[in-house]
N, C-alpha and C. Protein backbone atom coordinates (compact mmCIF):
# COMPACT_ATOMS: atom_id res chain seq x y z
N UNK A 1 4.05 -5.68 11.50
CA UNK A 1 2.96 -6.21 10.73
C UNK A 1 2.61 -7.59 11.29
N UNK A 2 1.46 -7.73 11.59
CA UNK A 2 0.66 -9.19 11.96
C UNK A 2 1.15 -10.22 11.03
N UNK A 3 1.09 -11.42 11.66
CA UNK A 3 1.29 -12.62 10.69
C UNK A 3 0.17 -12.62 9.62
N UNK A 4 -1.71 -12.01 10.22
CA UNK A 4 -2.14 -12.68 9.38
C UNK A 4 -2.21 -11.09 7.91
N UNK A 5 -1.65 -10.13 8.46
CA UNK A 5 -1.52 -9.04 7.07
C UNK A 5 -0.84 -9.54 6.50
N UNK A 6 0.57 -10.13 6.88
CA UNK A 6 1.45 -10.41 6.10
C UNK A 6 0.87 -12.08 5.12
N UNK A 7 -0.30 -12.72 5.61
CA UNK A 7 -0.61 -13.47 4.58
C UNK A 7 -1.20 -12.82 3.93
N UNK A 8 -1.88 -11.97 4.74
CA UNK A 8 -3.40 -11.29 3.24
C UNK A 8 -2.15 -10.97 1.71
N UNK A 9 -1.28 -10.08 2.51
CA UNK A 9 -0.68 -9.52 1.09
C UNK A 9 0.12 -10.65 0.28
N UNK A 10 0.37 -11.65 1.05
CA UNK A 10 1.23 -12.39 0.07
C UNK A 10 0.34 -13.39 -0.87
N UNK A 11 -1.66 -13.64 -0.04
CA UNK A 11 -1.84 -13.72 -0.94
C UNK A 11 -2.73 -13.03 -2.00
N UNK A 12 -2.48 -11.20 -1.87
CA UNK A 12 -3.05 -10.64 -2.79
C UNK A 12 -1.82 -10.43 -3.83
N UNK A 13 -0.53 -11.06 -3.50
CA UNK A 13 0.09 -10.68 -4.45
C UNK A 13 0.68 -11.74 -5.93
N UNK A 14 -0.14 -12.72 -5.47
CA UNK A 14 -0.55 -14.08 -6.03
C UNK A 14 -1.74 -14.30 -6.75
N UNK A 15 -2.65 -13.01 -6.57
CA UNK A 15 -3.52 -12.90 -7.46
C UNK A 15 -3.09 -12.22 -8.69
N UNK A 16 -4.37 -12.24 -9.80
CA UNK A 16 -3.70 -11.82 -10.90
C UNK A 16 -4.11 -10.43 -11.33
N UNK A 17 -3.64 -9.63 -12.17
CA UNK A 17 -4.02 -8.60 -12.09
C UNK A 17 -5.60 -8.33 -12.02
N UNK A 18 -6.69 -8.51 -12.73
CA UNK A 18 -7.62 -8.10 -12.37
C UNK A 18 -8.32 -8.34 -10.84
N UNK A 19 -7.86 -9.50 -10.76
CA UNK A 19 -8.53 -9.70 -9.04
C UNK A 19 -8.04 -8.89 -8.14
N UNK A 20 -6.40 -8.42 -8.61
CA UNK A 20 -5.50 -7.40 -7.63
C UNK A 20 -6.70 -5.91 -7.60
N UNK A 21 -7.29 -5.75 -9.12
CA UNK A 21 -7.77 -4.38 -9.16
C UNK A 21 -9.23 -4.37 -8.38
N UNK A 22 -10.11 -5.42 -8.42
CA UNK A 22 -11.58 -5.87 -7.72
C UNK A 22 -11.44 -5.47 -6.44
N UNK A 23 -10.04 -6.46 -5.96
CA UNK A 23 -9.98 -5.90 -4.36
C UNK A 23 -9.65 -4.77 -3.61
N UNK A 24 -8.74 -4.10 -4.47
CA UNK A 24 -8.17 -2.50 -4.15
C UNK A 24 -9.57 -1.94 -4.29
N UNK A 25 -10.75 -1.88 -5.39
CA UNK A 25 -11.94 -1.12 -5.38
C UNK A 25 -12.83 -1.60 -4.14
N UNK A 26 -12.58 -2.38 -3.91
CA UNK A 26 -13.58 -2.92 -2.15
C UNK A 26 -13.21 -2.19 -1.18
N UNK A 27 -11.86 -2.19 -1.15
CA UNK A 27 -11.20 -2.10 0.23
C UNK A 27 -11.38 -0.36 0.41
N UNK A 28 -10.85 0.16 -0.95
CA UNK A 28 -11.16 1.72 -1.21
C UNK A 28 -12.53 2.20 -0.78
N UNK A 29 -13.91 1.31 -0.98
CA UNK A 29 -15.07 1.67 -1.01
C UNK A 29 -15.77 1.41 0.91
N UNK A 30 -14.81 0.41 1.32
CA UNK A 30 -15.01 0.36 2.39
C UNK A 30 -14.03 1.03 3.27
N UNK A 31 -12.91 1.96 3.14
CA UNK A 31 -11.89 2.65 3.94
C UNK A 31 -12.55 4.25 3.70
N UNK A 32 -13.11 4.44 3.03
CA UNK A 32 -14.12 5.68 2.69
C UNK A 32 -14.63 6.21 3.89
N UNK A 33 -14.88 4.85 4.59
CA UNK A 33 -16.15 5.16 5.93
C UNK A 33 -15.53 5.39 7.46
N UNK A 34 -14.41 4.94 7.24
CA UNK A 34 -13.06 4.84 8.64
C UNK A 34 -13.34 6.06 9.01
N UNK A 35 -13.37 6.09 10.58
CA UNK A 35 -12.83 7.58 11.04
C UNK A 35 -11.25 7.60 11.34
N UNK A 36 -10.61 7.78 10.34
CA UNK A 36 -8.92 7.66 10.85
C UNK A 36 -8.60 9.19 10.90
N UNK A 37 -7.11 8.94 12.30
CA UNK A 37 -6.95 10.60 12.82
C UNK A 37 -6.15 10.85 11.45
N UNK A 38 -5.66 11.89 11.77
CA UNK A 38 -4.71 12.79 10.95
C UNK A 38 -3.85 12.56 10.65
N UNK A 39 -2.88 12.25 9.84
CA UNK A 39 -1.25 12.24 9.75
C UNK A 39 -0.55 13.05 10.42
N UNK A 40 0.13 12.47 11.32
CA UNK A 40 1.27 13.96 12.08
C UNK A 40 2.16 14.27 10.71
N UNK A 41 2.97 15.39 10.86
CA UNK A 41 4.13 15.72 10.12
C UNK A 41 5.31 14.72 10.40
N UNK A 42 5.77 14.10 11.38
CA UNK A 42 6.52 12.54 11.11
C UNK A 42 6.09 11.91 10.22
N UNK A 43 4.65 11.33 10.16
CA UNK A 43 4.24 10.33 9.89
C UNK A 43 4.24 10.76 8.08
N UNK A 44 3.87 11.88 7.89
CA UNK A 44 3.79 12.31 6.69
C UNK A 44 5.49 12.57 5.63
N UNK A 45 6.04 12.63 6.31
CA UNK A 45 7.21 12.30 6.34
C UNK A 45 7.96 11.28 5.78
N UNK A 46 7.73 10.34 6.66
CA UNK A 46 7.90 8.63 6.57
C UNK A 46 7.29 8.00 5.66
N UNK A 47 6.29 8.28 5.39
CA UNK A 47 5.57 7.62 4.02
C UNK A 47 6.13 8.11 2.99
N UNK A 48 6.58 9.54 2.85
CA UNK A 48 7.04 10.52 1.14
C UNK A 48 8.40 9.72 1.41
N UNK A 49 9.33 9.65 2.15
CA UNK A 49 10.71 9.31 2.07
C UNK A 49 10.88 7.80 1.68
N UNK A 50 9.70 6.73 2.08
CA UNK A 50 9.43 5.39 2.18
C UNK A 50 8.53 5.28 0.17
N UNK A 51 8.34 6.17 -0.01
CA UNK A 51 7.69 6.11 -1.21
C UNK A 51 8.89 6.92 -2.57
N UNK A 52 9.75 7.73 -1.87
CA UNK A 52 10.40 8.34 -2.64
C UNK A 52 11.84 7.29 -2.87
N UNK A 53 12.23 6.46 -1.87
CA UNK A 53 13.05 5.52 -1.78
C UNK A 53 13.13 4.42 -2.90
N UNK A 54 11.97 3.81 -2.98
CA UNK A 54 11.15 3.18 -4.05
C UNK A 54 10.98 3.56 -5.36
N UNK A 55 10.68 4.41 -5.65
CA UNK A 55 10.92 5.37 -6.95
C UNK A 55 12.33 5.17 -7.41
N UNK A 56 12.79 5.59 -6.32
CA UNK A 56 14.88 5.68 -7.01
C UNK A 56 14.92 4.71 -7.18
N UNK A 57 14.36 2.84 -6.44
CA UNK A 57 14.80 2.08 -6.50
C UNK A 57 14.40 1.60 -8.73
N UNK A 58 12.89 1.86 -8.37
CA UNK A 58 12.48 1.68 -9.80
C UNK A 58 13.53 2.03 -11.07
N UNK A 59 13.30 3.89 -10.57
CA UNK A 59 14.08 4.44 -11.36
C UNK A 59 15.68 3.95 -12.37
N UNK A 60 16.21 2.89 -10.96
CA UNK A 60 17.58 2.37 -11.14
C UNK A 60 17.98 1.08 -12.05
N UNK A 61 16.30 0.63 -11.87
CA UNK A 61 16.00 -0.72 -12.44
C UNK A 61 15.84 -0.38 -13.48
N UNK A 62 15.45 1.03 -14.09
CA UNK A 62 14.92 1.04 -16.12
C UNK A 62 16.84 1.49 -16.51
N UNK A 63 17.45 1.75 -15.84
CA UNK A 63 18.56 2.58 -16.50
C UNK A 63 19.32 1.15 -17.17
């Protein structure tokens, strides 16, 4: 990750919730138009296991 993603997010994560939700609807309205390729089956992969990881972590935090 770039230095300057890694500011964007630190400082979208300093915003407050509604500004968090304004910008997710921009970014959504403008990623609409991307020609992005396909997900390989790795890649599809890596995201469910990277997202399912996270979950357990949640999960561990309500018990």
């Amino acid at each position: 990750m770039t230095a300057s993603v890694q500011e964007l997010l630190s400082t979208f994560d300093s915003l407050t919730e509604p500004e968090r939700l304004e910008i997710v609807l921009e970014i959504l309205k403008r990623v609409t138009y991307l020609e992005l390729p396909p997900l390989s089956h790795d890649d599809l992969i890596l995201n469910a296991e990277e997202i399912f990881l996270e979950l357990d972590k949640q999960e561990s935090a309500y018990e």
